[in-house]
C-alpha atoms as a PDB file:
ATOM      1  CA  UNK A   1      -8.234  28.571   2.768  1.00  0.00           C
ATOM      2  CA  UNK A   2      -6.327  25.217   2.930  1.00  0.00           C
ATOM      3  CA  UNK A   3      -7.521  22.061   2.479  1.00  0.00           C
ATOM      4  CA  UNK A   4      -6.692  19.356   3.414  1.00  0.00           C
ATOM      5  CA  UNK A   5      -9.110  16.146   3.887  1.00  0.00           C
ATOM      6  CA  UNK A   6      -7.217  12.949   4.395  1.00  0.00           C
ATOM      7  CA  UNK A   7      -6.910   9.764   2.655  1.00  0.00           C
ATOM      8  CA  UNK A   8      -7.560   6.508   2.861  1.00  0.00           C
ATOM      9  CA  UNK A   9      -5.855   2.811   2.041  1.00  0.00           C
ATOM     10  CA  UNK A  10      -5.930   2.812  -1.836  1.00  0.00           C
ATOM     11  CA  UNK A  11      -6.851  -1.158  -2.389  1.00  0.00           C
ATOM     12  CA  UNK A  12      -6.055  -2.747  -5.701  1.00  0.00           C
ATOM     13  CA  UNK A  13      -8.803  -4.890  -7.961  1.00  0.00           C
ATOM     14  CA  UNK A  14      -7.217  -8.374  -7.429  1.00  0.00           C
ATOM     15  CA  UNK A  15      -9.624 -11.375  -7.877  1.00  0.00           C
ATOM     16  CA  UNK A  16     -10.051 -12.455  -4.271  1.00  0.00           C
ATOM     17  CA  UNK A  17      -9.073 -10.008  -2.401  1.00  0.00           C
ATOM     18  CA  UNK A  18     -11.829  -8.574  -0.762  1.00  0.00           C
ATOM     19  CA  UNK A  19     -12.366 -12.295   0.227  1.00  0.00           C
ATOM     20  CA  UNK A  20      -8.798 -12.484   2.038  1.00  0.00           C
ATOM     21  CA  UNK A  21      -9.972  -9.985   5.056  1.00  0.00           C
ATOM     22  CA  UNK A  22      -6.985  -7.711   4.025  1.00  0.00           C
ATOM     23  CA  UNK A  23      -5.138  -5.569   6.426  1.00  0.00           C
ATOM     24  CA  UNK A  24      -4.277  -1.762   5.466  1.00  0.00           C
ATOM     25  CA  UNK A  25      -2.583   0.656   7.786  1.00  0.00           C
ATOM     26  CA  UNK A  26      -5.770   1.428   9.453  1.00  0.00           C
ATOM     27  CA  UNK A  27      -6.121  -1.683  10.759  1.00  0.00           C
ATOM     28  CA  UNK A  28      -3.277  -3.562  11.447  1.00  0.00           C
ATOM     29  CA  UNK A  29      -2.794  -2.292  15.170  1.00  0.00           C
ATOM     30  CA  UNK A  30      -6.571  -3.193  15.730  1.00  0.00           C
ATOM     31  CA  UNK A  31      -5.654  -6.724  14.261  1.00  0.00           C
ATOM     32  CA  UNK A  32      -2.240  -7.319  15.949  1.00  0.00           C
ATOM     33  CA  UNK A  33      -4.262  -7.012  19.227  1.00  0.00           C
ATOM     34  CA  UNK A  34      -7.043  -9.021  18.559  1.00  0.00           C
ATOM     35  CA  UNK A  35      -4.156 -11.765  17.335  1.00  0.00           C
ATOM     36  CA  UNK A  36      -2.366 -11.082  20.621  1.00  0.00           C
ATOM     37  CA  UNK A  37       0.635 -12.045  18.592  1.00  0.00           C
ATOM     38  CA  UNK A  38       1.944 -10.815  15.314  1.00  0.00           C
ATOM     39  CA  UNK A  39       0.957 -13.264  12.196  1.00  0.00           C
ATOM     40  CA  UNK A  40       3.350 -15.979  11.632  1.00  0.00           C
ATOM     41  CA  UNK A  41       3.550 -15.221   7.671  1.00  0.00           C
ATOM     42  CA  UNK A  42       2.790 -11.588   6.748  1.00  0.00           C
ATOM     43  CA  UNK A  43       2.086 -10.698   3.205  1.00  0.00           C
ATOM     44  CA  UNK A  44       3.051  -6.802   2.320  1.00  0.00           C
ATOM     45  CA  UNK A  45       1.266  -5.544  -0.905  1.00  0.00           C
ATOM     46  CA  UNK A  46       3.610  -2.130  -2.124  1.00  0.00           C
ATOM     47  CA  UNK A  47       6.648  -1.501  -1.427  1.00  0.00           C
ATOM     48  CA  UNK A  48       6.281   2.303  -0.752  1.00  0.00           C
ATOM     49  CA  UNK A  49       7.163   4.291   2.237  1.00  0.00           C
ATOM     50  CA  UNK A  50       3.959   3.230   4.094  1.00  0.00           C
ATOM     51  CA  UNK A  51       4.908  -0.919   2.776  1.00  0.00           C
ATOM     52  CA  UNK A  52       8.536  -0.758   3.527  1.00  0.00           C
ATOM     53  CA  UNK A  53       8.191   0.932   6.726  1.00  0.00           C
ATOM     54  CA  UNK A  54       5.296  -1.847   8.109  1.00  0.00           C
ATOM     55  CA  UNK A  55       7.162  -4.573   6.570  1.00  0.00           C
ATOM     56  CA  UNK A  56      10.022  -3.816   8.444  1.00  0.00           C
ATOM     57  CA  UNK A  57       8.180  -3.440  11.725  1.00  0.00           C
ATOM     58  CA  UNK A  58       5.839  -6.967  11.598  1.00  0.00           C
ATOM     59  CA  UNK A  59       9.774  -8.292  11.026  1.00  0.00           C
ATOM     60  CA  UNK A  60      11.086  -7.064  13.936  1.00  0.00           C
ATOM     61  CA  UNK A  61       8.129  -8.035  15.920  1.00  0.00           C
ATOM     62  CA  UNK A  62       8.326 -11.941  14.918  1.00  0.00           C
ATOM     63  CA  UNK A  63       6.968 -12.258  11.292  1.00  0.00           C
ATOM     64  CA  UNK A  64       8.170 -13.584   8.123  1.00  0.00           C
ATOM     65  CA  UNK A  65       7.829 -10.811   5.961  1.00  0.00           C
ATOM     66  CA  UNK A  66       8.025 -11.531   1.973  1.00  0.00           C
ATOM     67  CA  UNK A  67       6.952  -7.737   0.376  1.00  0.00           C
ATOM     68  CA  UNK A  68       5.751  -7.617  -3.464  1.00  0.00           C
ATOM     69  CA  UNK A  69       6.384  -5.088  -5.287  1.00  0.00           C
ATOM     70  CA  UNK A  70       4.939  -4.976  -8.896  1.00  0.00           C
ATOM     71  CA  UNK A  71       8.282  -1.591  -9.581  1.00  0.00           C
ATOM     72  CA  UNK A  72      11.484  -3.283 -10.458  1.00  0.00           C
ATOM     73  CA  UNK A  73      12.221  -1.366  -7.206  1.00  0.00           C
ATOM     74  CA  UNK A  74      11.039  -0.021  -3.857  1.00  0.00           C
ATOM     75  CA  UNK A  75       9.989   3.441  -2.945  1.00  0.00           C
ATOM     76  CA  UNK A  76       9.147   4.213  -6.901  1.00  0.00           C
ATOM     77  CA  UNK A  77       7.646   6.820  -6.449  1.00  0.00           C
ATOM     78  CA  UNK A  78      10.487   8.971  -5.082  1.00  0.00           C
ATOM     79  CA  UNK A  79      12.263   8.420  -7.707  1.00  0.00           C
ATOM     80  CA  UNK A  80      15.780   7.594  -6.238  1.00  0.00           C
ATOM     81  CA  UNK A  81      17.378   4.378  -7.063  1.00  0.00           C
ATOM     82  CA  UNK A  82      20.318   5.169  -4.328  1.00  0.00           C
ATOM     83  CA  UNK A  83      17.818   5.024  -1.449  1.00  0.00           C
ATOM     84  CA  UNK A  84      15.970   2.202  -2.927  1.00  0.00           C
ATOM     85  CA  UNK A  85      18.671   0.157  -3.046  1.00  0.00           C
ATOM     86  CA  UNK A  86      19.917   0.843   0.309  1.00  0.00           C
ATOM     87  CA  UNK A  87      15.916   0.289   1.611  1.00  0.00           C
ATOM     88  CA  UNK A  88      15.912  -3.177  -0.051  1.00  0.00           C
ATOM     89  CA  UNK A  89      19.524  -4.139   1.271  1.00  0.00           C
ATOM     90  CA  UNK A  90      18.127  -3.159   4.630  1.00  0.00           C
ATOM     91  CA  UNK A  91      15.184  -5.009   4.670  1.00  0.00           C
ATOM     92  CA  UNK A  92      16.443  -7.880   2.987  1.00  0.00           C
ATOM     93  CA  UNK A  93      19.335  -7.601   5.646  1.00  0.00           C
ATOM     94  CA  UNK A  94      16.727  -8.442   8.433  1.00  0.00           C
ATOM     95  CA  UNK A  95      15.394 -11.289   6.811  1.00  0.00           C
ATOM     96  CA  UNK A  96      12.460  -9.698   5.202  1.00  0.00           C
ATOM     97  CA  UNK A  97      12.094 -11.432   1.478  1.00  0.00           C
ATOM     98  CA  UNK A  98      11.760  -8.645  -1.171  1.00  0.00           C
ATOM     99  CA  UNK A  99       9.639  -9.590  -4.518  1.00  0.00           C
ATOM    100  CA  UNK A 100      10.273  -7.013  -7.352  1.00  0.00           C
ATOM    101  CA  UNK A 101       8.260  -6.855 -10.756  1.00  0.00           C
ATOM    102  CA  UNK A 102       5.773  -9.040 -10.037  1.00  0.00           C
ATOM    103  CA  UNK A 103       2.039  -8.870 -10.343  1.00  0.00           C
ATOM    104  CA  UNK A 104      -0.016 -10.108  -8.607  1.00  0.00           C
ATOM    105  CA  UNK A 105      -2.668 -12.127 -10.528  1.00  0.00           C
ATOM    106  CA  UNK A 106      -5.594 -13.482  -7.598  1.00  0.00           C
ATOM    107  CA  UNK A 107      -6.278 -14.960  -4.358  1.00  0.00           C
ATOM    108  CA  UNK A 108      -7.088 -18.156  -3.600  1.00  0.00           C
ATOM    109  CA  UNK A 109      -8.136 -19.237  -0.199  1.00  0.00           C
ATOM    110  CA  UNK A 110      -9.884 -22.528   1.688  1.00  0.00           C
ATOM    111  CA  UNK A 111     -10.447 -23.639   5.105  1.00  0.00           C
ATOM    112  CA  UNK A 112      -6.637 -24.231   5.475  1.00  0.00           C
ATOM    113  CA  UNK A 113      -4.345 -21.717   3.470  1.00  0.00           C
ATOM    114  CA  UNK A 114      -4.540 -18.378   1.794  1.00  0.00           C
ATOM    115  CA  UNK A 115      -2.310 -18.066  -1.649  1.00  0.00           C
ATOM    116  CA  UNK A 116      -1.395 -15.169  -3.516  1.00  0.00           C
ATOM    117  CA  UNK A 117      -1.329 -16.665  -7.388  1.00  0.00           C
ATOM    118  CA  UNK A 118       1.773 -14.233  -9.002  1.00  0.00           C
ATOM    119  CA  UNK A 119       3.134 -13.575 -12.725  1.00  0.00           C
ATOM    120  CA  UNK A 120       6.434 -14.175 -12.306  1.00  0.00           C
ATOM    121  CA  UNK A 121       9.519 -14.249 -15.134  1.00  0.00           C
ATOM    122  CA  UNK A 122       8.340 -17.214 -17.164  1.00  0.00           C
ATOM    123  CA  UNK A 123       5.377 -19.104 -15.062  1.00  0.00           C
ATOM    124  CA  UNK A 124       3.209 -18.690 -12.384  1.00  0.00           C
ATOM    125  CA  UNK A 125       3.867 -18.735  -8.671  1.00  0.00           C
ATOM    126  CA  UNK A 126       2.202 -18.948  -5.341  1.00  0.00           C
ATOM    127  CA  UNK A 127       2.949 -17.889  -2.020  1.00  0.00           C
ATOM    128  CA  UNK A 128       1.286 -18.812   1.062  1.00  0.00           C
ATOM    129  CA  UNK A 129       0.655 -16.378   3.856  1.00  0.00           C
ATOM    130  CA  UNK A 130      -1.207 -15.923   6.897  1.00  0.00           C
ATOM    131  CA  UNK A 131      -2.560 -12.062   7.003  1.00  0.00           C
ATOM    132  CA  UNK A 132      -2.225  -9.628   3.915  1.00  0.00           C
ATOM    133  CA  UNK A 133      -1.448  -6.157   4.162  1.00  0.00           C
ATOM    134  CA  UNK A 134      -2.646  -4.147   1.643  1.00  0.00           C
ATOM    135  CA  UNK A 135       0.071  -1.076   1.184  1.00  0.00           C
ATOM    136  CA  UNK A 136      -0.158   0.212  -2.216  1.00  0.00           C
ATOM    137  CA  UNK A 137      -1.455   3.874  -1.144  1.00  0.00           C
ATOM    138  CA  UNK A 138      -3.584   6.250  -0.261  1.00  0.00           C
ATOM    139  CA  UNK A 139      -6.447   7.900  -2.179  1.00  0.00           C
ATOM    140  CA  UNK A 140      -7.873  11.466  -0.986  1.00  0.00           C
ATOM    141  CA  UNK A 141     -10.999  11.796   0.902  1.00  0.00           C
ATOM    142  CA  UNK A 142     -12.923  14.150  -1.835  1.00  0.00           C
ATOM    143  CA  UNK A 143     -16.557  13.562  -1.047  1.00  0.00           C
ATOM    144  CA  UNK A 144     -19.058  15.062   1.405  1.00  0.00           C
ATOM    145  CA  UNK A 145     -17.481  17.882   1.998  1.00  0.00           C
ATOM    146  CA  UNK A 146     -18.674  20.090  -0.622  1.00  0.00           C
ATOM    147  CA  UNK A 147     -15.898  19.951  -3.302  1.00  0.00           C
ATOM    148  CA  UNK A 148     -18.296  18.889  -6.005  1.00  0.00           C
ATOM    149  CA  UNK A 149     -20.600  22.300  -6.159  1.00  0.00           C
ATOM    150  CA  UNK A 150     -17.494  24.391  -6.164  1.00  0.00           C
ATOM    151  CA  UNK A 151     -15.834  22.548  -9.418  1.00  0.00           C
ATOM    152  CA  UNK A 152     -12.695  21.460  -7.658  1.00  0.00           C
ATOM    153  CA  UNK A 153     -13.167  17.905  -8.151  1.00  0.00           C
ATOM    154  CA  UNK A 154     -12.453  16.542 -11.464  1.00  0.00           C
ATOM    155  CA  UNK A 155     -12.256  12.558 -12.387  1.00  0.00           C
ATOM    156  CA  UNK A 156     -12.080  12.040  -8.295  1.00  0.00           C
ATOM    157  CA  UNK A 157      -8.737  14.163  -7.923  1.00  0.00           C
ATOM    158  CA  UNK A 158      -8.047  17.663  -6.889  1.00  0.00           C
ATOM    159  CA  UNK A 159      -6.856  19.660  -9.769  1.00  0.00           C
ATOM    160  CA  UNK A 160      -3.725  21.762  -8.894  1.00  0.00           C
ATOM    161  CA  UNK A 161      -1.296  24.142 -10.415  1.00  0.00           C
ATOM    162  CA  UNK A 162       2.338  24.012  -9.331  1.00  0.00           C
ATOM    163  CA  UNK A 163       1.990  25.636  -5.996  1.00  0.00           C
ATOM    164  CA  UNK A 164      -1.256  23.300  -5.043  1.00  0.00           C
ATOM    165  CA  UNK A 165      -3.246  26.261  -5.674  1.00  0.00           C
ATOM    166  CA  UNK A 166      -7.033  25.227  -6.941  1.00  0.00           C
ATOM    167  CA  UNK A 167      -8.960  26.692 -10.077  1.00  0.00           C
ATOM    168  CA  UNK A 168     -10.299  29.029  -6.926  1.00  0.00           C
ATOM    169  CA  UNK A 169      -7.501  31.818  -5.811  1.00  0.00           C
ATOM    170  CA  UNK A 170      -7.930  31.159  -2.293  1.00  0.00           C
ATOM    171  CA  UNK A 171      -8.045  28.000  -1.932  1.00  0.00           C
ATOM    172  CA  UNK A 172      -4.576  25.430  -1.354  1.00  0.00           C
ATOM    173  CA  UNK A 173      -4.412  22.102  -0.837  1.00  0.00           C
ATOM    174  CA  UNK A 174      -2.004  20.122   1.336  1.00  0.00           C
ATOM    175  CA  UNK A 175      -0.920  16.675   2.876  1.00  0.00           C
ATOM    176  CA  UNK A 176      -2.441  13.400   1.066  1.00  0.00           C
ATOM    177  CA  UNK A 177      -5.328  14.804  -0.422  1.00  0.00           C
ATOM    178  CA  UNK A 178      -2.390  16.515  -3.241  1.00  0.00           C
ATOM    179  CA  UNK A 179      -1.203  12.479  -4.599  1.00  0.00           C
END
């Protein structure tokens, strides 16, 4: 058996957020039409693959793109500092601005503006945007399909050996369900 169950948007605990009306990869299409235009000032959270890649799109279509990244740099998870360097010349090449190692603290919004409230080097700073997109991963679909009664679930992740085999024999996992 393989299994594989999806994921969705992994969204961080920042004060405010929730209150922002956040965009992930779901919904950003659904958005961008209801907008009938892309946001003047677009706010990436992550600067993975998913980040980078959406970033670079919103810029293209009109936007001015500033991407945080709490890594000192993108696509940290790969583990490649060749390819993240070329990544962040490229997108800073099309006038997208890159933000490494900071955090971001809250959100602050009122009738007018929405401001992200970040820990930079020495003080805080703020940044003013018009939509947020919330990139900072996926999590794995686990519940409601039954993982629970057979054991494979444990502290909401799939437990897997080496070749994404499950404490059952026969049954693999695959796709974003793995991490």
């Amino acid at each position: 058996i393989i299994l594989a169950t999806g994921a969705i948007p992994a969204v961080p605990p920042i004060a405010g957020l929730t209150e922002t009306c956040y965009l992930t990869s779901d919904t950003l299409w659904r958005r961008l039409e209801e907008l009938s235009a892309p946001p003047c000032r677009l706010l990436v959270l992550g600067g993975g693959a998913i980040g980078c890649e959406l970033a670079q799109a919103l810029a293209r279509l009109g936007s001015q793109v500033t991407l945080l990244e709490e890594q000192n740099h993108l696509l940290a998870s790969y583990g490649d500092e060749e390819v993240s360097d070329w990544v962040h010349a490229s997108l800073k090449d099309e006038g997208i601005q890159v933000l490494l190692g900071q955090k971001a603290l809250r959100f602050e919004h009122d009738a007018d503006c929405k401001t992200l409230v970040l820990a930079g080097k020495s003080q805080e700073r703020r940044l003013q945007f018009d939509e947020i997109l919330c990139a900072t991963g996926r999590q794995p679909r686990l519940y409601g399909y039954g993982l629970e009664k057979l054991g494979l679930i444990q502290q909401d992740t799939l437990a897997t050996g080496s070749k994404l085999q499950t404490c059952l024999p026969h049954i693999f996992v695959v796709g974003d369900v793995v991490g």
